[in-house]
C-alpha atoms as a PDB file:
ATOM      1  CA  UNK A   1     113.753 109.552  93.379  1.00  0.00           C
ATOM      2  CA  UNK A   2     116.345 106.982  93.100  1.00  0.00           C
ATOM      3  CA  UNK A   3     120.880 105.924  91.482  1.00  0.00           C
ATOM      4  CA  UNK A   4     120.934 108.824  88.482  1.00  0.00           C
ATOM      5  CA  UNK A   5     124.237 107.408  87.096  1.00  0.00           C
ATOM      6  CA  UNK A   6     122.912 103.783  87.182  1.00  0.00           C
ATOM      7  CA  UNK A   7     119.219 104.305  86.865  1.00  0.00           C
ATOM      8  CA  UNK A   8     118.455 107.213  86.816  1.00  0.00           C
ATOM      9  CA  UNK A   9     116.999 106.201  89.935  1.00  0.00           C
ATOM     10  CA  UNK A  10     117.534 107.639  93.441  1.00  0.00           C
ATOM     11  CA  UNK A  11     114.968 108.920  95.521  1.00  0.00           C
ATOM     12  CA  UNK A  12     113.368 110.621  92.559  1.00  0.00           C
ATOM     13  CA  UNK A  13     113.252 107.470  90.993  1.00  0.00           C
ATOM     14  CA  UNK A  14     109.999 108.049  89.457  1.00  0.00           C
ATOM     15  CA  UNK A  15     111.458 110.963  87.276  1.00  0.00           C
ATOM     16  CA  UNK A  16     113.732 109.512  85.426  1.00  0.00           C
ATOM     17  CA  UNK A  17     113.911 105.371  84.639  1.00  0.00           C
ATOM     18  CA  UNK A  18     112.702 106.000  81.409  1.00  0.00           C
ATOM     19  CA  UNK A  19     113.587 108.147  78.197  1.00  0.00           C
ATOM     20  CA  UNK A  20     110.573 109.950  76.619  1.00  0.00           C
ATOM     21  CA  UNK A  21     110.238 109.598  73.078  1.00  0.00           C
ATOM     22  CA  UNK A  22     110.821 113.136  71.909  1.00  0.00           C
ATOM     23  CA  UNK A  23     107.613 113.616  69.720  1.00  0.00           C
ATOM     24  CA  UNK A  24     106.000 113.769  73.310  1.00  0.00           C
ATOM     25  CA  UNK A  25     107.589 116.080  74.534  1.00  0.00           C
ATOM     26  CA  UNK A  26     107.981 118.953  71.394  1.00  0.00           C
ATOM     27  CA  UNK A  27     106.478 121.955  71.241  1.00  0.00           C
ATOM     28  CA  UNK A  28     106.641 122.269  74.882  1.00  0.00           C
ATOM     29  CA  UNK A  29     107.577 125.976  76.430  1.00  0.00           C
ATOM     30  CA  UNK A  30     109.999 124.941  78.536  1.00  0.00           C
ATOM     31  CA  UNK A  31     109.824 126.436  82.289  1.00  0.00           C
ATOM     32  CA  UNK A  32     111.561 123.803  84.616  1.00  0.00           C
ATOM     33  CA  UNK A  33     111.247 125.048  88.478  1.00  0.00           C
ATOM     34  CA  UNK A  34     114.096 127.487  89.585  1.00  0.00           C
ATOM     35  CA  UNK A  35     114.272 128.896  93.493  1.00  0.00           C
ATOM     36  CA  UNK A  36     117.138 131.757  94.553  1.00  0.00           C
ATOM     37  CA  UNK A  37     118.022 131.430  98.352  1.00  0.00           C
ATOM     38  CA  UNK A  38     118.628 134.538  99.987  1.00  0.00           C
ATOM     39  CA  UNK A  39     120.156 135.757 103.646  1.00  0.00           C
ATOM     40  CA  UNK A  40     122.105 138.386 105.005  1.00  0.00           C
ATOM     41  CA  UNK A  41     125.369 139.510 104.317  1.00  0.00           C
ATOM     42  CA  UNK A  42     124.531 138.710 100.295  1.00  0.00           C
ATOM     43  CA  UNK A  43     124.299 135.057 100.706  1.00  0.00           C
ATOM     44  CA  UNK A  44     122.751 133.391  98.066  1.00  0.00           C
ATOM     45  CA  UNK A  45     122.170 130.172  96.100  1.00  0.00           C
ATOM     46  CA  UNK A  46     119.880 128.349  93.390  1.00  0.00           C
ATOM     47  CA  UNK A  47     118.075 125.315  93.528  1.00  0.00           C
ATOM     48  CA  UNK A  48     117.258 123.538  90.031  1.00  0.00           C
ATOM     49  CA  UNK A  49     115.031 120.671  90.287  1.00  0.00           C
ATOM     50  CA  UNK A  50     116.573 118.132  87.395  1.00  0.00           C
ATOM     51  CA  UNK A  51     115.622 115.221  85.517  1.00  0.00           C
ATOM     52  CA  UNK A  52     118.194 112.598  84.811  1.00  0.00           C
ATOM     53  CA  UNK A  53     117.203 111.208  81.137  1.00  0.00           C
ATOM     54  CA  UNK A  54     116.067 112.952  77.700  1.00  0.00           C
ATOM     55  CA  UNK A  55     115.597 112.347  74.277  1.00  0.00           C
ATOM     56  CA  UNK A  56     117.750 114.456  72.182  1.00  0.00           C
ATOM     57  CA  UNK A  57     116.404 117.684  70.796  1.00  0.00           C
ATOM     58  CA  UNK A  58     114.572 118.762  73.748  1.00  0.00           C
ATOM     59  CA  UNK A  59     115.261 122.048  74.833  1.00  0.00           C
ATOM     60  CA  UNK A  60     115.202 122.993  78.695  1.00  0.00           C
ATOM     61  CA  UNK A  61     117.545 125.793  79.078  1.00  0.00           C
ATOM     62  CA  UNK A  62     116.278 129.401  79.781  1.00  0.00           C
ATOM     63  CA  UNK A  63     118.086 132.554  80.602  1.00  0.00           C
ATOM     64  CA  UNK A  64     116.814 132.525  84.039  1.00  0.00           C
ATOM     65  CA  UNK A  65     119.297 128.949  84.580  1.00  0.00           C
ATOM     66  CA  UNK A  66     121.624 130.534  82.389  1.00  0.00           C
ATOM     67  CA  UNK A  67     122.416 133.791  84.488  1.00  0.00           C
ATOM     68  CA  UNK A  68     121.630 131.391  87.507  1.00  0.00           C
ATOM     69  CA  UNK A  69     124.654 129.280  87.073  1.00  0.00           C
ATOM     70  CA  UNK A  70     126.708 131.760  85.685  1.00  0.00           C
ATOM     71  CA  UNK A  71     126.346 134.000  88.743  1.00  0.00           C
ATOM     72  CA  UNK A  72     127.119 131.385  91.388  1.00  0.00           C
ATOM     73  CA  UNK A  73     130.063 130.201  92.460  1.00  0.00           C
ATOM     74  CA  UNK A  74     130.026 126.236  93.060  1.00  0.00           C
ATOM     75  CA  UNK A  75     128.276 123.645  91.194  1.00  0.00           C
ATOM     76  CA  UNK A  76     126.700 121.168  93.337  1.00  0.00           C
ATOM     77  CA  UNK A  77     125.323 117.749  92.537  1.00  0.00           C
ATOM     78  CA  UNK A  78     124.485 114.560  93.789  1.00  0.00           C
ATOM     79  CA  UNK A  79     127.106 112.793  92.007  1.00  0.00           C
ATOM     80  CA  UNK A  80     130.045 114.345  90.670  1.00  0.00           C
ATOM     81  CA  UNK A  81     131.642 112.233  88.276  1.00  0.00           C
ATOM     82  CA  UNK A  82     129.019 111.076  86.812  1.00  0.00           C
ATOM     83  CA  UNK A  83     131.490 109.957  83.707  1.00  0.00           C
ATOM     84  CA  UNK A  84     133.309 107.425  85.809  1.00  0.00           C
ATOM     85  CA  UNK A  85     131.268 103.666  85.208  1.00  0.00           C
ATOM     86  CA  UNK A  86     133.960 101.582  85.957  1.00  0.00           C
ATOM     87  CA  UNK A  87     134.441 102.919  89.356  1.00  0.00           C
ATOM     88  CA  UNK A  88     130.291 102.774  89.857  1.00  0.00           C
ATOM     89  CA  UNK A  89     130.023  99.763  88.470  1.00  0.00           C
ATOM     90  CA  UNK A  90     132.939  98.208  90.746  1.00  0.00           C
ATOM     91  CA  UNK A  91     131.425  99.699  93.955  1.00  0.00           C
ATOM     92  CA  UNK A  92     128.169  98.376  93.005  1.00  0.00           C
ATOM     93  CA  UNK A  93     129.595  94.732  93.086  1.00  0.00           C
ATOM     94  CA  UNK A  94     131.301  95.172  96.425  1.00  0.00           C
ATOM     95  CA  UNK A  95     128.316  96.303  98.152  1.00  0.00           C
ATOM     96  CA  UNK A  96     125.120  94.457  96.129  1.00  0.00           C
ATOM     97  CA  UNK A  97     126.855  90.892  96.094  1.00  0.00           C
ATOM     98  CA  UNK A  98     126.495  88.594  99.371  1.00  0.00           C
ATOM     99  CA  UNK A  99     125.954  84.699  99.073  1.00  0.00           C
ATOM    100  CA  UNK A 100     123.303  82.716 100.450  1.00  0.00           C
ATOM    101  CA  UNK A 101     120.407  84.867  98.816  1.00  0.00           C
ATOM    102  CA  UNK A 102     117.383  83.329  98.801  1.00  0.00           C
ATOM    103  CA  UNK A 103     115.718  82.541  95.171  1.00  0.00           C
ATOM    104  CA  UNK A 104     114.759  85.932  93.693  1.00  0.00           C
ATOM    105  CA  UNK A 105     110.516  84.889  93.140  1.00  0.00           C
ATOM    106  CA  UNK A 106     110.782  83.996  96.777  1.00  0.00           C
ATOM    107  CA  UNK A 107     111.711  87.518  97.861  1.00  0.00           C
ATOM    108  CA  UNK A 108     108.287  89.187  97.157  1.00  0.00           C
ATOM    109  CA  UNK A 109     104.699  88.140  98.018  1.00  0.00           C
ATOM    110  CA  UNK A 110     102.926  85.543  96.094  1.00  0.00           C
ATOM    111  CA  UNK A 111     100.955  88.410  94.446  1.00  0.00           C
ATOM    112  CA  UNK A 112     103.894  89.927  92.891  1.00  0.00           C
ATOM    113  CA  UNK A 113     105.753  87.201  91.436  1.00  0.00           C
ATOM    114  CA  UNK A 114     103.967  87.205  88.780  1.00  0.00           C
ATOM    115  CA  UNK A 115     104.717  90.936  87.753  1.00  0.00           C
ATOM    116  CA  UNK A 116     108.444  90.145  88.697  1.00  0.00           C
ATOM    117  CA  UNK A 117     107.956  86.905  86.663  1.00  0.00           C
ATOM    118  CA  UNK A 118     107.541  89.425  83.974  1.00  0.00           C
ATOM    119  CA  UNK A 119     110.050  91.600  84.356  1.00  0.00           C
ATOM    120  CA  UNK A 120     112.544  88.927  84.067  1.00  0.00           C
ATOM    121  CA  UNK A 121     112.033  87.700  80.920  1.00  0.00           C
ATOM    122  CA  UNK A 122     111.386  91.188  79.442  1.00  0.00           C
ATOM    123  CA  UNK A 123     114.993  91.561  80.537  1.00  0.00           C
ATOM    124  CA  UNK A 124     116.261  88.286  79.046  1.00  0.00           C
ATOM    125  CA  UNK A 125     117.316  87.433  82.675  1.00  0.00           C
ATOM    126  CA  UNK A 126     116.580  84.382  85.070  1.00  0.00           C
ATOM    127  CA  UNK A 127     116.388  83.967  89.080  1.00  0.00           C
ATOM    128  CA  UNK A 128     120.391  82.286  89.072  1.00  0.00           C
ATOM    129  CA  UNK A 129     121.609  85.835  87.701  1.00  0.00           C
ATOM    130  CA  UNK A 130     120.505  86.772  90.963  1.00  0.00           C
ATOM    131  CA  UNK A 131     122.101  83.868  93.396  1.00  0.00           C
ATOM    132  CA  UNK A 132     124.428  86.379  95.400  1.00  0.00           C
ATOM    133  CA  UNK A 133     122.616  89.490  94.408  1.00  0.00           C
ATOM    134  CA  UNK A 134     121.047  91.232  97.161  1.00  0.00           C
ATOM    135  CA  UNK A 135     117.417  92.419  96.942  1.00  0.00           C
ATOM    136  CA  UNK A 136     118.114  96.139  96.604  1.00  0.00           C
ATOM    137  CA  UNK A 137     120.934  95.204  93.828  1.00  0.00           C
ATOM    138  CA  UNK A 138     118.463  93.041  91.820  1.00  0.00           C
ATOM    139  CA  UNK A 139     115.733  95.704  91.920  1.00  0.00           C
ATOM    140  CA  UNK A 140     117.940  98.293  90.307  1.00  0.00           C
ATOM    141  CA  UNK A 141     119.283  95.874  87.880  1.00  0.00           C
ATOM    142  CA  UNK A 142     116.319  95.139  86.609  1.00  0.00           C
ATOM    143  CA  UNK A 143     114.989  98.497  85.992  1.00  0.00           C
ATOM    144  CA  UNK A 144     117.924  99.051  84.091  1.00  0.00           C
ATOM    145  CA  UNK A 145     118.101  95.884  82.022  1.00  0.00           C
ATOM    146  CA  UNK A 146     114.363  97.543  80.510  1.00  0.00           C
ATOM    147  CA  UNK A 147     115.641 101.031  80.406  1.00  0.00           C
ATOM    148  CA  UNK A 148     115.364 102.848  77.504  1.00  0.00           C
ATOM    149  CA  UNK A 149     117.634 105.186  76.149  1.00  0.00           C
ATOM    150  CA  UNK A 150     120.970 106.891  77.961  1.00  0.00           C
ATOM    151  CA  UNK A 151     121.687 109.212  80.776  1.00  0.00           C
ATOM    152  CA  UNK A 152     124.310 111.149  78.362  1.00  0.00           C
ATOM    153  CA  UNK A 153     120.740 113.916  77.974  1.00  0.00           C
ATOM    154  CA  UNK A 154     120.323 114.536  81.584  1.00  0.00           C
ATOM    155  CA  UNK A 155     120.177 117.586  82.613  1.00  0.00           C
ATOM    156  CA  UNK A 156     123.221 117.531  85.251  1.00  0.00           C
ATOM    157  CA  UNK A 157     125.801 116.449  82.959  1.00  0.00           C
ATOM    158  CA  UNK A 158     124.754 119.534  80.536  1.00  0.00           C
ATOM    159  CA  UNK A 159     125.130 121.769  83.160  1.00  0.00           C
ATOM    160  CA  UNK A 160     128.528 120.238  84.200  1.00  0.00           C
ATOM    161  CA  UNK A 161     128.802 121.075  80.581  1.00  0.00           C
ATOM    162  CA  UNK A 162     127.925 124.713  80.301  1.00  0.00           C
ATOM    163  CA  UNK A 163     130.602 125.533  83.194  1.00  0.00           C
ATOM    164  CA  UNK A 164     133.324 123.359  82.525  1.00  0.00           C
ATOM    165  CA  UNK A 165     135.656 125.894  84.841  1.00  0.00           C
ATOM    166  CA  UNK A 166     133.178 126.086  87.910  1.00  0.00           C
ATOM    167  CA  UNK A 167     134.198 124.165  91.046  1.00  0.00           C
ATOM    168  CA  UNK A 168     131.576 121.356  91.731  1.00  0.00           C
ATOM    169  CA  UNK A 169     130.891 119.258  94.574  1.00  0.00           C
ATOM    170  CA  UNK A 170     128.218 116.108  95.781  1.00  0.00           C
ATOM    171  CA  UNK A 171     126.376 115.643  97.741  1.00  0.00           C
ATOM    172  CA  UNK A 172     126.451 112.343  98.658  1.00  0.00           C
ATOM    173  CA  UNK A 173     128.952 110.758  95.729  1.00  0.00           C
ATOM    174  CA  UNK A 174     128.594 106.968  94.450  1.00  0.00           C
ATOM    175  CA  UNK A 175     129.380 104.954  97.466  1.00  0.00           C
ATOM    176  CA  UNK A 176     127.091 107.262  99.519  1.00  0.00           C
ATOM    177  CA  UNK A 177     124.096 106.819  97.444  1.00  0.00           C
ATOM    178  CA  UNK A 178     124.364 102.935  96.810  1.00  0.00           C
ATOM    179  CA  UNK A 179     124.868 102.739 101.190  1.00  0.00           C
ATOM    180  CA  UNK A 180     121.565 104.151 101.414  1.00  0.00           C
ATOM    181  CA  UNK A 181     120.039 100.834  99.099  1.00  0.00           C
ATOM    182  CA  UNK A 182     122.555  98.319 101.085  1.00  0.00           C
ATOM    183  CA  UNK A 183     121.709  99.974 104.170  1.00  0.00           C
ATOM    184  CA  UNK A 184     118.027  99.386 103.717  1.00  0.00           C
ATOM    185  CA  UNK A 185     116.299  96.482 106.118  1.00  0.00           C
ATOM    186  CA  UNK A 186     115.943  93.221 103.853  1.00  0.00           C
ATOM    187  CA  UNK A 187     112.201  93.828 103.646  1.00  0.00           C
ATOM    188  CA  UNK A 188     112.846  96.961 102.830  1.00  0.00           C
ATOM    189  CA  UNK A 189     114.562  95.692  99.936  1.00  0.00           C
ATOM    190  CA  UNK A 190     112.192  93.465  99.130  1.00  0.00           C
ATOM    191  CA  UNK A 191     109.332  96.307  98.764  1.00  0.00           C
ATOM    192  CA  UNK A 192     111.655  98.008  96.275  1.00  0.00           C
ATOM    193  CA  UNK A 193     112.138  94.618  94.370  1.00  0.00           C
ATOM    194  CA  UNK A 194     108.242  94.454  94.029  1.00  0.00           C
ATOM    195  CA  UNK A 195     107.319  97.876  93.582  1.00  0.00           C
ATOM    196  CA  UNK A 196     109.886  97.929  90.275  1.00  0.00           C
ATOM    197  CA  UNK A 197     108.386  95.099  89.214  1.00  0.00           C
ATOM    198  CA  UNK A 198     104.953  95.821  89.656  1.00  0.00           C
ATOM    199  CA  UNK A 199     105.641  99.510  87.900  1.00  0.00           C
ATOM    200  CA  UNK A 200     107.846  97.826  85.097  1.00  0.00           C
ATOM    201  CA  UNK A 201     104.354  97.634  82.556  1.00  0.00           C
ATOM    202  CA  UNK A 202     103.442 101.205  82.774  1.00  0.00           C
ATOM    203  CA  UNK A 203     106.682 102.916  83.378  1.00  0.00           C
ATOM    204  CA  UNK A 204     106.975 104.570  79.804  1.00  0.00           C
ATOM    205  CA  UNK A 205     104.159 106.174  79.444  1.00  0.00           C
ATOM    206  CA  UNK A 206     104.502 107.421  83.048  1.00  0.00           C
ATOM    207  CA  UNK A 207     107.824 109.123  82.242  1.00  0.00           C
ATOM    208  CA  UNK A 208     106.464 110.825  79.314  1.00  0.00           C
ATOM    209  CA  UNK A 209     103.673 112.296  81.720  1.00  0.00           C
ATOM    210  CA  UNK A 210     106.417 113.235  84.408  1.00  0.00           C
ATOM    211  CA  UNK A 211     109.224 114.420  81.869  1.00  0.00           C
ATOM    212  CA  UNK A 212     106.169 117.166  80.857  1.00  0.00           C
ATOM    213  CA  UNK A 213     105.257 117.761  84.288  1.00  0.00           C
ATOM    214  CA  UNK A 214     109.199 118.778  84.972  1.00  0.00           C
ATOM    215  CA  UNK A 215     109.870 120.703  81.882  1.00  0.00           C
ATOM    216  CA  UNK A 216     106.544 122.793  82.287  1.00  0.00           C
ATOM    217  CA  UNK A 217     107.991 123.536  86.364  1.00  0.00           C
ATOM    218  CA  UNK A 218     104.043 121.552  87.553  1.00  0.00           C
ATOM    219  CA  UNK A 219     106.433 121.133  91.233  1.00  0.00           C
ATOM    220  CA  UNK A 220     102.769 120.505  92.762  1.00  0.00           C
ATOM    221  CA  UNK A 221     102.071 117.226  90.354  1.00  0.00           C
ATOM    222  CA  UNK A 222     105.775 116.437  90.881  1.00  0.00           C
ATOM    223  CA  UNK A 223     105.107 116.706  94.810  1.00  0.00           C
ATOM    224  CA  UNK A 224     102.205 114.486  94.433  1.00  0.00           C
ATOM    225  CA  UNK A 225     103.785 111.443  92.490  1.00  0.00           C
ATOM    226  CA  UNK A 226     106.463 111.299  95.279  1.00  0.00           C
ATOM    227  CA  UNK A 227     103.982 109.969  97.594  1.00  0.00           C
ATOM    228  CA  UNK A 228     103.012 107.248  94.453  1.00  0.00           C
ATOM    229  CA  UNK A 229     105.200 103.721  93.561  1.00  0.00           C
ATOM    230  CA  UNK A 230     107.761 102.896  95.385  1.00  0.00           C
ATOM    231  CA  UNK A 231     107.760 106.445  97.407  1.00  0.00           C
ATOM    232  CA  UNK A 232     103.998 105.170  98.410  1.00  0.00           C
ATOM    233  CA  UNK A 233     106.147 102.827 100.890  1.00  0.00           C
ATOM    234  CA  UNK A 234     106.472 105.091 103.921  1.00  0.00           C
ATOM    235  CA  UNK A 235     109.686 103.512 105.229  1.00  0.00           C
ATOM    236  CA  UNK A 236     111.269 104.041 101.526  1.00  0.00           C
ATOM    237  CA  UNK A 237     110.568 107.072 101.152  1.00  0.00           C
ATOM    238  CA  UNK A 238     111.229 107.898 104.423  1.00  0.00           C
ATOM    239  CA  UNK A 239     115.034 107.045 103.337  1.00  0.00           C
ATOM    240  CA  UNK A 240     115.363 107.931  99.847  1.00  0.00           C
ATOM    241  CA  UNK A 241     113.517 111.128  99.999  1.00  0.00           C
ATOM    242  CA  UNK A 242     112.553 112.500 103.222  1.00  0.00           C
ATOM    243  CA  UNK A 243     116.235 111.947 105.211  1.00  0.00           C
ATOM    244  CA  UNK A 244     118.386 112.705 102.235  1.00  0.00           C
ATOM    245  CA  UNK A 245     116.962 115.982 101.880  1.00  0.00           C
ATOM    246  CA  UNK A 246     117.185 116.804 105.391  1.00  0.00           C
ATOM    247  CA  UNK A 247     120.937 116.321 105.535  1.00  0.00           C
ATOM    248  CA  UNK A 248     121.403 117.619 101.923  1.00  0.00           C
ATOM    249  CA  UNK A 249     119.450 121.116 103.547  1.00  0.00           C
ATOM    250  CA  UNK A 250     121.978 121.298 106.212  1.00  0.00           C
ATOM    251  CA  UNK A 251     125.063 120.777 104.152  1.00  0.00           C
ATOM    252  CA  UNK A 252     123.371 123.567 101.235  1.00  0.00           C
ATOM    253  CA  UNK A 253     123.157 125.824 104.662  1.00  0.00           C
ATOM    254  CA  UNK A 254     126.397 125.189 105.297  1.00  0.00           C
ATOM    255  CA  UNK A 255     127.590 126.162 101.767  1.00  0.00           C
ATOM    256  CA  UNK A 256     126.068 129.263 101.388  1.00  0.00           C
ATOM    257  CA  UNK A 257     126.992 130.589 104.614  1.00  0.00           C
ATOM    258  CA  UNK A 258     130.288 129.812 103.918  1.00  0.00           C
ATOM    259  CA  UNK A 259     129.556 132.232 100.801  1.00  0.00           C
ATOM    260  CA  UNK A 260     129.885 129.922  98.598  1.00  0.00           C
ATOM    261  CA  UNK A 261     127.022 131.205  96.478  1.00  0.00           C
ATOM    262  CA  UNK A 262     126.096 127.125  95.388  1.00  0.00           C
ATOM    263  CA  UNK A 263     123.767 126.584  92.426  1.00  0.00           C
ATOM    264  CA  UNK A 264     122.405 123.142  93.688  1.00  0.00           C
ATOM    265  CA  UNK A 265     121.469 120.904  90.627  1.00  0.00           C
ATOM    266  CA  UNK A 266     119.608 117.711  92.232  1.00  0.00           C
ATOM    267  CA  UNK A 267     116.616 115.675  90.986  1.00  0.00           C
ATOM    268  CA  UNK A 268     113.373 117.159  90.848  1.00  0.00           C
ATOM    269  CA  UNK A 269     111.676 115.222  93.532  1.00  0.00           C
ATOM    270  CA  UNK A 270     113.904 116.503  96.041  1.00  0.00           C
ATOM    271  CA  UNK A 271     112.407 119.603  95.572  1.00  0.00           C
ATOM    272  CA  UNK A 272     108.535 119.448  95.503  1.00  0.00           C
ATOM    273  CA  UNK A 273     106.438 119.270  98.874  1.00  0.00           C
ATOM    274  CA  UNK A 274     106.520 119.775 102.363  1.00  0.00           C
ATOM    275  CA  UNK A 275     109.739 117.670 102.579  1.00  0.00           C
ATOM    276  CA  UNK A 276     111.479 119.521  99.169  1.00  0.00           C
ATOM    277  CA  UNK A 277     114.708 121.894  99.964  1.00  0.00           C
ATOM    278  CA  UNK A 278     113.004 124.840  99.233  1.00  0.00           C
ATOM    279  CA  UNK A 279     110.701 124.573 102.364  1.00  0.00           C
ATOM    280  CA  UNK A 280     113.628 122.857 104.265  1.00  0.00           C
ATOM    281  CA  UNK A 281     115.601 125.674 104.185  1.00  0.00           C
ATOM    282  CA  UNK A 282     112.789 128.053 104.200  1.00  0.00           C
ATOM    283  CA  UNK A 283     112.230 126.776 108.006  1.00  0.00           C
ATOM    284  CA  UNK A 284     115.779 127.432 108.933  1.00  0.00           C
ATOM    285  CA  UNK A 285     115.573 130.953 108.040  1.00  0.00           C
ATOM    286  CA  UNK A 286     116.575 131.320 104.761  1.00  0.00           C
ATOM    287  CA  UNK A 287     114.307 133.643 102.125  1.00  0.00           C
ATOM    288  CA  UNK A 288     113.369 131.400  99.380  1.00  0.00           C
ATOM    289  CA  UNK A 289     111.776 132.420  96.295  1.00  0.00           C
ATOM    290  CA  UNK A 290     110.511 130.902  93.179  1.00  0.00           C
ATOM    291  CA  UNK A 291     112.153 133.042  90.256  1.00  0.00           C
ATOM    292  CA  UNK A 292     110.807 130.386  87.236  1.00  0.00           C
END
């Protein structure tokens, strides 16, 4: 929902561009959605549904994620080294840079320009920062240029944290997630240009509303906002929900019946509805069961 080390964005997108302010989210029992994965032979694994951004002073951990991650054997995220920017930021220029683009206002409908009109100056930015910046690449860097607050509170660096000496491996890594943007069909792109912009008014109070809905483990109100924004596009989130999670299902399968007992620590959006991991491997075979 969806690029967590640049935006906090990926396919669950909607989860975390924006850091709550904290007296919005205190007093809050905290319950975030946990499933164990089950098979024969003692196979196992965990699923943690994760947000990306926090304010400080929130608390989110329970025993139940505790004893979780302390009883599996591999940590796996969508990004690994989430520490390394330079090497983000440098494949983000490779790909997200090609010349020739078209003026930026020109790349949505007339109805939208305004909103992205908007969204430009709020960022202190103009269309000739974006003269070789493709359309996926500007959205993104927009939405961060009006971010506020850090990723440094999100929820899979503190569990990187909390096993320092477990083994951990991605899903998809950096370049892998930014070739699903550059990969998208130009009007594609475009779509996700308009649909930040057009969210860019109401996206605070939005994240305080989904932040609670994550922390509280409401995977049914999750479920339903990843069919709202940008996800409302079918042919976006066709590729930065639906297909993502079913190769991420396959290569989880893989994992645990290699017994590698995974706790798999992705963003929450990839795990609500129909199209989630916990019904994706659910129809493979697998015993999945809700244990927060």
């Amino acid at each position: 929902m969806i690029l967590r080390w640049l935006l906090g964005l990926c396919a669950a997108a909607c989860l975390a561009a924006c850091k709550p302010a904290p007296s919005e989210l205190s007093g809050i029992s905290a319950q975030p959605a946990l499933w164990e994965v089950s098979g024969k032979g003692g196979a196992s694994a965990w699923l943690f549904g994760t947000v990306h951004s926090l304010p400080d002073g929130v608390e989110w951990r329970t025993p139940a994620v505790d004893q979780a991650l302390q009883r599996s054997g591999l940590l796996v995220l969508e990004v690994a080294d989430l520490a390394d920017r330079a090497a983000l930021a440098q494949e983000f220029a490779r790909l997200g840079r090609s010349p020739g683009q078209p003026p930026l206002l020109q790349r949505v409908t007339p109805e939208s320009r305004p909103a992205l009109a908007r969204l430009l100056d709020q960022a202190g930015m103009s269309e000739g920062d974006f003269a070789d910046v493709e359309s996926w690449a500007a959205a993104l860097t927009l939405a961060q240029a009006i971010r506020h607050g850090e990723s440094g509170n999100g929820v899979d660096r503190a569990l990187s944290a909390m096993a320092p000496a477990k083994p951990v491996a991605e899903l998809e890594g950096a370049a892998g997630q930014l070739g699903i943007f550059d990969r998208l069909p130009e009007a594609d792109q475009r779509d996700l240009l308009a649909a930040i912009a057009q969210g860019a008014a109401t996206a605070s109070a939005e994240q305080i509303t989904l932040a609670r809905h994550w922390l509280t483990g409401n995977v049914a109100a999750i479920a339903a906002e990843t069919h709202c924004g940008m996800l409302a596009d079918a042919e976006l989130r066709d590729a930065l929900l639906v297909q993502r999670n079913r190769v991420w299902a396959l290569r989880i399968a893989g994992m645990i019946e290699r017994g590698k007992h995974p706790f798999v620590a992705v963003g929450a959006a990839h795990m609500a509805g129909k199209d989630g991991l916990p019904a994706l491997l659910a129809e493979r075979g697998w015993i999945v069961k809700r244990v927060q």
